[in-house]
N, C-alpha and C. Protein backbone atom coordinates (compact mmCIF):
# COMPACT_ATOMS: atom_id res chain seq x y z
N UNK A 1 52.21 156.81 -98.15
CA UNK A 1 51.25 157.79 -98.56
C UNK A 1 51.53 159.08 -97.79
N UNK A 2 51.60 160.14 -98.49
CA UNK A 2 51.62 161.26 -97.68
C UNK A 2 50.30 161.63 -97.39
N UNK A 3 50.52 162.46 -96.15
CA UNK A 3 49.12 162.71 -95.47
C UNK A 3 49.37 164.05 -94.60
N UNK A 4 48.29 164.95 -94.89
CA UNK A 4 48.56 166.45 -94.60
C UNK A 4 47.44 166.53 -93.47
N UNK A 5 48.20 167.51 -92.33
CA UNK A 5 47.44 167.66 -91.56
C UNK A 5 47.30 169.21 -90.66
N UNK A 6 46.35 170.02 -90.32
CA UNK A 6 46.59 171.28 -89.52
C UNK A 6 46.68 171.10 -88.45
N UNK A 7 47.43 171.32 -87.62
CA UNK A 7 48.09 171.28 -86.19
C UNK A 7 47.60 172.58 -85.93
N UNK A 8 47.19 172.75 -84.36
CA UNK A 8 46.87 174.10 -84.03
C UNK A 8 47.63 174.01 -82.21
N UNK A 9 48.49 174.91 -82.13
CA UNK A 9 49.22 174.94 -81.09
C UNK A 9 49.38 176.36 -80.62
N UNK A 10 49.17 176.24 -79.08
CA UNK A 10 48.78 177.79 -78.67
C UNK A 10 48.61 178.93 -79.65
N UNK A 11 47.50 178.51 -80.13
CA UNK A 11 46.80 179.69 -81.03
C UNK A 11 47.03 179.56 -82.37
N UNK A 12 48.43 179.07 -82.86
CA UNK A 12 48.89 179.52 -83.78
C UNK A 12 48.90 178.00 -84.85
N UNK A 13 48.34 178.25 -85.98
CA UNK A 13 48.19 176.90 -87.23
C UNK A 13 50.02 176.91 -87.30
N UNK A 14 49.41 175.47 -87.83
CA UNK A 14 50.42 174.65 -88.49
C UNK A 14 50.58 173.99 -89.51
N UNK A 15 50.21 173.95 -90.94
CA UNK A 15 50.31 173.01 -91.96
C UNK A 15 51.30 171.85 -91.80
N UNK A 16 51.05 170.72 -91.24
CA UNK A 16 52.50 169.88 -91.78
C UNK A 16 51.96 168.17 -92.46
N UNK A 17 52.96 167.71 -93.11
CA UNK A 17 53.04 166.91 -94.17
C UNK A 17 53.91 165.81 -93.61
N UNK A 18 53.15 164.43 -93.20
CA UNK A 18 53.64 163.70 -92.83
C UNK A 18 53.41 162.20 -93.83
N UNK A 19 54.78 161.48 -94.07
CA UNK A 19 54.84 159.89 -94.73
C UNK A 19 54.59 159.08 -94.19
N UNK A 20 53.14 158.09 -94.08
CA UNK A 20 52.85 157.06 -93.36
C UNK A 20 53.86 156.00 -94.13
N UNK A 21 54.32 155.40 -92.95
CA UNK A 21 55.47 154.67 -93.73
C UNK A 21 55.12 152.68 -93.49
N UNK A 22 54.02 152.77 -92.55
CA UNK A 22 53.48 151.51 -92.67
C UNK A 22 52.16 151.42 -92.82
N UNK A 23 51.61 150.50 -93.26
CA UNK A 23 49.41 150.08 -92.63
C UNK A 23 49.40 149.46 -91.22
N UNK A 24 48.70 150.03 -90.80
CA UNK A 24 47.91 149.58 -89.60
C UNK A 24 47.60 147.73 -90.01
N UNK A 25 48.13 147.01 -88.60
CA UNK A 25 47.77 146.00 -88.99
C UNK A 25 46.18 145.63 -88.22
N UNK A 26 45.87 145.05 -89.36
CA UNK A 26 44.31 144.86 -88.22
C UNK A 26 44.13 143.23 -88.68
N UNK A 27 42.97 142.76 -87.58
CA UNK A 27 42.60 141.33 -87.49
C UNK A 27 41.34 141.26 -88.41
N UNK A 28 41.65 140.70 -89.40
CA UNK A 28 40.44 140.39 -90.11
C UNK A 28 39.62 139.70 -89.99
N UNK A 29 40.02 138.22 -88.76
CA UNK A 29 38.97 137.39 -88.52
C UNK A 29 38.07 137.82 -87.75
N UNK A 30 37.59 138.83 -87.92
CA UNK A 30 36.02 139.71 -86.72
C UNK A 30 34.97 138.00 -86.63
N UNK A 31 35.15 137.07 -87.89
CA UNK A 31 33.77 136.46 -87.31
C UNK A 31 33.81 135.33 -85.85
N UNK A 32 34.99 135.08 -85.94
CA UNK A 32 35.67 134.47 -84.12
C UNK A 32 35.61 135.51 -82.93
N UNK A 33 35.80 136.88 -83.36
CA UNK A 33 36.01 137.64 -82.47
C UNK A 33 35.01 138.04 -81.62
N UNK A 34 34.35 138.60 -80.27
CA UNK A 34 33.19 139.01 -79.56
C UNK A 34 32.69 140.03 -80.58
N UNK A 35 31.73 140.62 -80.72
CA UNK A 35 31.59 141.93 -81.26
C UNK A 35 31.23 142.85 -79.91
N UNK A 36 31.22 143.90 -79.87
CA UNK A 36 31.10 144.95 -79.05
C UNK A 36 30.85 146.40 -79.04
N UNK A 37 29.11 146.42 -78.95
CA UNK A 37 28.58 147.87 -79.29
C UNK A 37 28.90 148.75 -78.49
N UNK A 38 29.76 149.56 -79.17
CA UNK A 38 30.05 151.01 -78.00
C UNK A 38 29.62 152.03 -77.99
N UNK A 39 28.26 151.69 -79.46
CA UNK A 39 27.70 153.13 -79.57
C UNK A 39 26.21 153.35 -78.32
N UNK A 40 26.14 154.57 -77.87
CA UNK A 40 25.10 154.92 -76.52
C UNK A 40 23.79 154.45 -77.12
N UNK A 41 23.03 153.51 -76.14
CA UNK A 41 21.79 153.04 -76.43
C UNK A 41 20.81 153.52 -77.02
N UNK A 42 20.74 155.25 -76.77
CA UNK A 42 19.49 155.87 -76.92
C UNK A 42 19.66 156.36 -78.61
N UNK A 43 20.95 156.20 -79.05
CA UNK A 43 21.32 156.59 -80.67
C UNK A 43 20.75 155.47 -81.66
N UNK A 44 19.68 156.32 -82.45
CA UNK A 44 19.12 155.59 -83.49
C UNK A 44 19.85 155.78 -84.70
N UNK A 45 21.01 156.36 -84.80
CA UNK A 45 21.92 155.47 -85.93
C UNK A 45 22.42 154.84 -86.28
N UNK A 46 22.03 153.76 -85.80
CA UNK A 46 22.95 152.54 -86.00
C UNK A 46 23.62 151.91 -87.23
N UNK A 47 23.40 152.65 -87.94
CA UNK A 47 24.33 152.32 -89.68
C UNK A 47 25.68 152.86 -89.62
N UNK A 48 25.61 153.80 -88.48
CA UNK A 48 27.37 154.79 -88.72
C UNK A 48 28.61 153.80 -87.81
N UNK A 49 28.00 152.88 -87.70
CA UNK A 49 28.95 151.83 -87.31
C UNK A 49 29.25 150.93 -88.71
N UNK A 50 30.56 150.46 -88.64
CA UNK A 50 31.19 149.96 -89.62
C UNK A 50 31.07 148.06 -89.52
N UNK A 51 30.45 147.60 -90.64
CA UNK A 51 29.68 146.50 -90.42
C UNK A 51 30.50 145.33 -91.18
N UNK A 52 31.93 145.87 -91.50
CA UNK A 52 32.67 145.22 -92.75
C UNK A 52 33.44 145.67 -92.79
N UNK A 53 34.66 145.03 -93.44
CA UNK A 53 36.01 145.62 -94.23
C UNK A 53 35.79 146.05 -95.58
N UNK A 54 34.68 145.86 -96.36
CA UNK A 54 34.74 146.00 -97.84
C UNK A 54 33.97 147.07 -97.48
N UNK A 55 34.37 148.21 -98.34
CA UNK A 55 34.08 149.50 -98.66
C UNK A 55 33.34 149.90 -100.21
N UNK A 56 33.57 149.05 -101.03
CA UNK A 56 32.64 148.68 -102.22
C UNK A 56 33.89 150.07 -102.87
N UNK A 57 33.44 150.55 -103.61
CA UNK A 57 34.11 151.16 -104.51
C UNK A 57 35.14 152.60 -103.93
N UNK A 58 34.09 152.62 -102.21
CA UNK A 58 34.57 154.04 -101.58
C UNK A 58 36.18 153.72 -100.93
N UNK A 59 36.33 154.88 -100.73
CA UNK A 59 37.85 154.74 -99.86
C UNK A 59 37.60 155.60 -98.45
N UNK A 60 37.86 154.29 -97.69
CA UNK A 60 37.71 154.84 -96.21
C UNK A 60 38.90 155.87 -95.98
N UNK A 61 38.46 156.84 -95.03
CA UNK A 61 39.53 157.56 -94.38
C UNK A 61 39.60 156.92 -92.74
N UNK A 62 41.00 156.25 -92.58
CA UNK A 62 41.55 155.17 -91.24
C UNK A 62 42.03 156.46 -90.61
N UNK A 63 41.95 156.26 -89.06
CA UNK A 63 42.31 157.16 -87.99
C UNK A 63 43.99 157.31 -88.15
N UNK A 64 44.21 157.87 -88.37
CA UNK A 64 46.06 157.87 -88.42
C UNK A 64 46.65 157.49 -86.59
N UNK A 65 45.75 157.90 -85.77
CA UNK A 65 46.05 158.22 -84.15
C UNK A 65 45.02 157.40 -83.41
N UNK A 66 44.66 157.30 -82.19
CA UNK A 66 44.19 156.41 -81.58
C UNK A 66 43.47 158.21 -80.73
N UNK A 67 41.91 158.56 -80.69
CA UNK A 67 41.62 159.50 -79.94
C UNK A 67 40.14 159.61 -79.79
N UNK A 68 39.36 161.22 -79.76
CA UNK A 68 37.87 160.93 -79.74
C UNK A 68 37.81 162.14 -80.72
N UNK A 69 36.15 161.54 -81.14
CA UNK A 69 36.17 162.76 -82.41
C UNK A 69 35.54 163.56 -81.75
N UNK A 70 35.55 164.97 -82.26
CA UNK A 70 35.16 165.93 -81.22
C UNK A 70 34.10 167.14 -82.02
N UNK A 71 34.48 166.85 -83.18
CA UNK A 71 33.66 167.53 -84.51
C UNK A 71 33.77 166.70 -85.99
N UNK A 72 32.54 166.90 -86.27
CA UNK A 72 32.22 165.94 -87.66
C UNK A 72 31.99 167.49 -88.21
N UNK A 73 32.21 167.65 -89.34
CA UNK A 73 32.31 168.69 -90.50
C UNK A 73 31.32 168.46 -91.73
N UNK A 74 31.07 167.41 -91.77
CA UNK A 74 30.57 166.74 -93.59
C UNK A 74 29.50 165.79 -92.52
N UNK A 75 28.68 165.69 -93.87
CA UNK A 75 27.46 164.43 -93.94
C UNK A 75 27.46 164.15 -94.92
N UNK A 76 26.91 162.68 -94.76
CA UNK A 76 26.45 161.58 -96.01
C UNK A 76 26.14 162.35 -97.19
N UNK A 77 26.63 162.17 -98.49
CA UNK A 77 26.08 163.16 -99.62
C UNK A 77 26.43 164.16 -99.94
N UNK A 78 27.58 164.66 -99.05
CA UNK A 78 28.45 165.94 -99.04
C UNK A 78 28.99 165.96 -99.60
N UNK A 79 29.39 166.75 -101.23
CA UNK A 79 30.65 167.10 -101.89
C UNK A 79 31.66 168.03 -101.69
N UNK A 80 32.76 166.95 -101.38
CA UNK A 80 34.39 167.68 -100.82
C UNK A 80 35.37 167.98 -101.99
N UNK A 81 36.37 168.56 -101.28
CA UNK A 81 37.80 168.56 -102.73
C UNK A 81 38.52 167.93 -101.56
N UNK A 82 39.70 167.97 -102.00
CA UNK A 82 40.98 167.45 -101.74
C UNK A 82 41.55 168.67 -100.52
N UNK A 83 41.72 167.92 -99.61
CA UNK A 83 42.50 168.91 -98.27
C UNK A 83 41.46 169.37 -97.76
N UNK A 84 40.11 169.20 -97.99
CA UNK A 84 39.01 169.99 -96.87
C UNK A 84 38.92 169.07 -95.83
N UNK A 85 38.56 169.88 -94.86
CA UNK A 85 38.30 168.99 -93.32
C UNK A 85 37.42 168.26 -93.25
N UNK A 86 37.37 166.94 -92.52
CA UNK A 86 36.32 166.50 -92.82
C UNK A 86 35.90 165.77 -91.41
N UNK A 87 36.71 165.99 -90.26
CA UNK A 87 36.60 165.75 -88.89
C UNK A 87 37.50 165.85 -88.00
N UNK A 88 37.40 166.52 -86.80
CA UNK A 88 38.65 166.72 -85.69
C UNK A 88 39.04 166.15 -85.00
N UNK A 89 39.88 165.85 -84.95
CA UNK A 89 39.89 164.12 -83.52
C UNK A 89 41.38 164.89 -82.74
N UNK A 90 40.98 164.46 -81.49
CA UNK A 90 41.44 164.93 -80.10
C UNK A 90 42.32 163.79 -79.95
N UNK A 91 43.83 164.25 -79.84
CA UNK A 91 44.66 162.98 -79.71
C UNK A 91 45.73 163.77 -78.43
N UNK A 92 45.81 163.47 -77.29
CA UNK A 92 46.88 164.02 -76.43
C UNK A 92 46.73 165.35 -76.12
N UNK A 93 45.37 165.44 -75.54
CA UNK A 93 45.10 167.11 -75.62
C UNK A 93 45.14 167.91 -76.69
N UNK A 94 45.62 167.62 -78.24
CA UNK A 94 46.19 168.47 -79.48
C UNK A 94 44.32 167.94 -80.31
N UNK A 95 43.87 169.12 -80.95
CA UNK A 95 42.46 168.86 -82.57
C UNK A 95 43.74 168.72 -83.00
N UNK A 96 43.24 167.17 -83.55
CA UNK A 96 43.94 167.19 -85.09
C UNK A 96 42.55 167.23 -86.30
N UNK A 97 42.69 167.73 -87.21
CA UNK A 97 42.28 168.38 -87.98
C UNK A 97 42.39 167.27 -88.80
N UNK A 98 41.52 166.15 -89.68
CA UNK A 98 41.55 165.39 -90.35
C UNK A 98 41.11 165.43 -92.12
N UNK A 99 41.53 165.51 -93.12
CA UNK A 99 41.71 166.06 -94.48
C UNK A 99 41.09 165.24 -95.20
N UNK A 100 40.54 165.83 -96.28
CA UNK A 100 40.23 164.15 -97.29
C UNK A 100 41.41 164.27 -98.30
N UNK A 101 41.66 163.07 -98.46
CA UNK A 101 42.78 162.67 -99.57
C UNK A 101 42.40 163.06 -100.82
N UNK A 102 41.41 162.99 -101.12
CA UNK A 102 40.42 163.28 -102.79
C UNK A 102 39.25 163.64 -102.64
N UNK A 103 39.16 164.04 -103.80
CA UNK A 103 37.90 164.95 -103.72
C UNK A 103 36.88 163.65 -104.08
N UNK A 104 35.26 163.97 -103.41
CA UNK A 104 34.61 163.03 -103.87
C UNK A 104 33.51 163.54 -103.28
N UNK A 105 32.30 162.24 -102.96
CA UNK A 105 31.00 162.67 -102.05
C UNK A 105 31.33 161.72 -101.17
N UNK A 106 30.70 162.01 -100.08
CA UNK A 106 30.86 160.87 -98.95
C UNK A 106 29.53 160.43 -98.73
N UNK A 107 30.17 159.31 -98.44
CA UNK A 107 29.35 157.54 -99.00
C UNK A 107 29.21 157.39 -97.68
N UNK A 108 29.22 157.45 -96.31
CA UNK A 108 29.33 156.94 -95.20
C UNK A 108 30.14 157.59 -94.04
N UNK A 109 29.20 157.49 -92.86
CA UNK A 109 30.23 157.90 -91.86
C UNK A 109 30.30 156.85 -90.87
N UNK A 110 31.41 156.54 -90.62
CA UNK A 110 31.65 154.95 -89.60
C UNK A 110 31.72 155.81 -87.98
N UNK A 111 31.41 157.02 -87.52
CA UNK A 111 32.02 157.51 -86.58
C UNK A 111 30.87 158.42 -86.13
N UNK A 112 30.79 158.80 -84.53
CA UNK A 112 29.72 159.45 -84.44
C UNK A 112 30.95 160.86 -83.42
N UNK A 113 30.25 161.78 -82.97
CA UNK A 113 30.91 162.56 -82.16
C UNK A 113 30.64 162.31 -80.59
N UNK A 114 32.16 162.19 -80.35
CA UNK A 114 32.23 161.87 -78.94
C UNK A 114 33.31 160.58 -78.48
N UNK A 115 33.18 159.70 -79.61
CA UNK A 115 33.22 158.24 -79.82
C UNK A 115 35.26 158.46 -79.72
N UNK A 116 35.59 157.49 -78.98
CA UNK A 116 36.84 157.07 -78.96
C UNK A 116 36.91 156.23 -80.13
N UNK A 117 38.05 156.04 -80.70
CA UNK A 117 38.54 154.89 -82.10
C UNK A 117 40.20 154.84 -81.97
N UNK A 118 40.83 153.82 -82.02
CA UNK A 118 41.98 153.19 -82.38
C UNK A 118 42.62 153.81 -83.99
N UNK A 119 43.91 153.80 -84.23
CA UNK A 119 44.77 153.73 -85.16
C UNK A 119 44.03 152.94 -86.04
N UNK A 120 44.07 153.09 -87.29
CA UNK A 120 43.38 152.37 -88.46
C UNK A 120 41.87 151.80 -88.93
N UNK A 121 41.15 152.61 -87.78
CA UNK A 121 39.87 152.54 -87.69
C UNK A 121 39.01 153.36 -88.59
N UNK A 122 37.67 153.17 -89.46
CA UNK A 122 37.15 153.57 -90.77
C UNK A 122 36.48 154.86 -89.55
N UNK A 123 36.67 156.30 -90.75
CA UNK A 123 35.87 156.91 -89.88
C UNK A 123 34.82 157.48 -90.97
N UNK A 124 35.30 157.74 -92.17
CA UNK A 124 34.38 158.67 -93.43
C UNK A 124 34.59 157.39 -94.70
N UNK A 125 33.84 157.19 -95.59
CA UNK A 125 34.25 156.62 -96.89
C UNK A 125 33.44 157.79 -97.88
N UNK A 126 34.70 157.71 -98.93
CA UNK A 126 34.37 158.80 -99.51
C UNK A 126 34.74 158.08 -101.21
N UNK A 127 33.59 158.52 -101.85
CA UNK A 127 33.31 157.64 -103.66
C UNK A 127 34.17 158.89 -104.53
């Protein structure tokens, strides 16, 4: 899948266009596994945690990088196009600038700001 992203490096943008050339492998057996809330106690959203692999009709957008999000852009119910931003995630000191693949409304946010996440982790689902 190609996957477009804005790079911003001392000052100056970057459009570039990168081929994910594998999937993230992930463990599907979560119901053996511990579970482990990492979201801060005093947060009464507890729905923006991801409670499943099935996404029902939406298509999650997976972390391409392992970082913290640092800006959310969109909310639940938000209509996007194709290439708008839709959250910044901090990977190695660098915003990466995160895109939606298609245009749609977003169905869900699996991610709060602040929050560290792994490679292939749900952060937006978008119908």
């Amino acid at each position: 899948m190609l996957r477009k992203f804005k790079i911003n490096i001392n000052d100056k943008s970057y459009d570039v266009e990168m081929e994910e050339m594998g999937t993230p492998q992930q463990n599907l057996d979560t119901a053996s596994a511990p579970q482990i809330n990492t979201m801060p106690a005093s947060s009464a959203v507890a729905t923006l945690a991801p409670t499943s692999t099935n996404f029902g009709e939406g298509e999650p957008t997976l972390a391409p990088m392992p970082g913290t999000i640092i800006d959310i852009r969109v909310k639940v119910g938000d209509q996007i196009v194709e290439n708008q931003v839709l959250l910044v995630l901090e990977a190695m000191k660098m915003e990466n600038e995160i895109v939606a693949t298609k245009s749609g409304t977003v169905a869900a946010l699996h991610v709060i700001k602040g929050e560290a996440i792994d490679v292939g982790n749900p952060m937006i689902t978008i119908v």
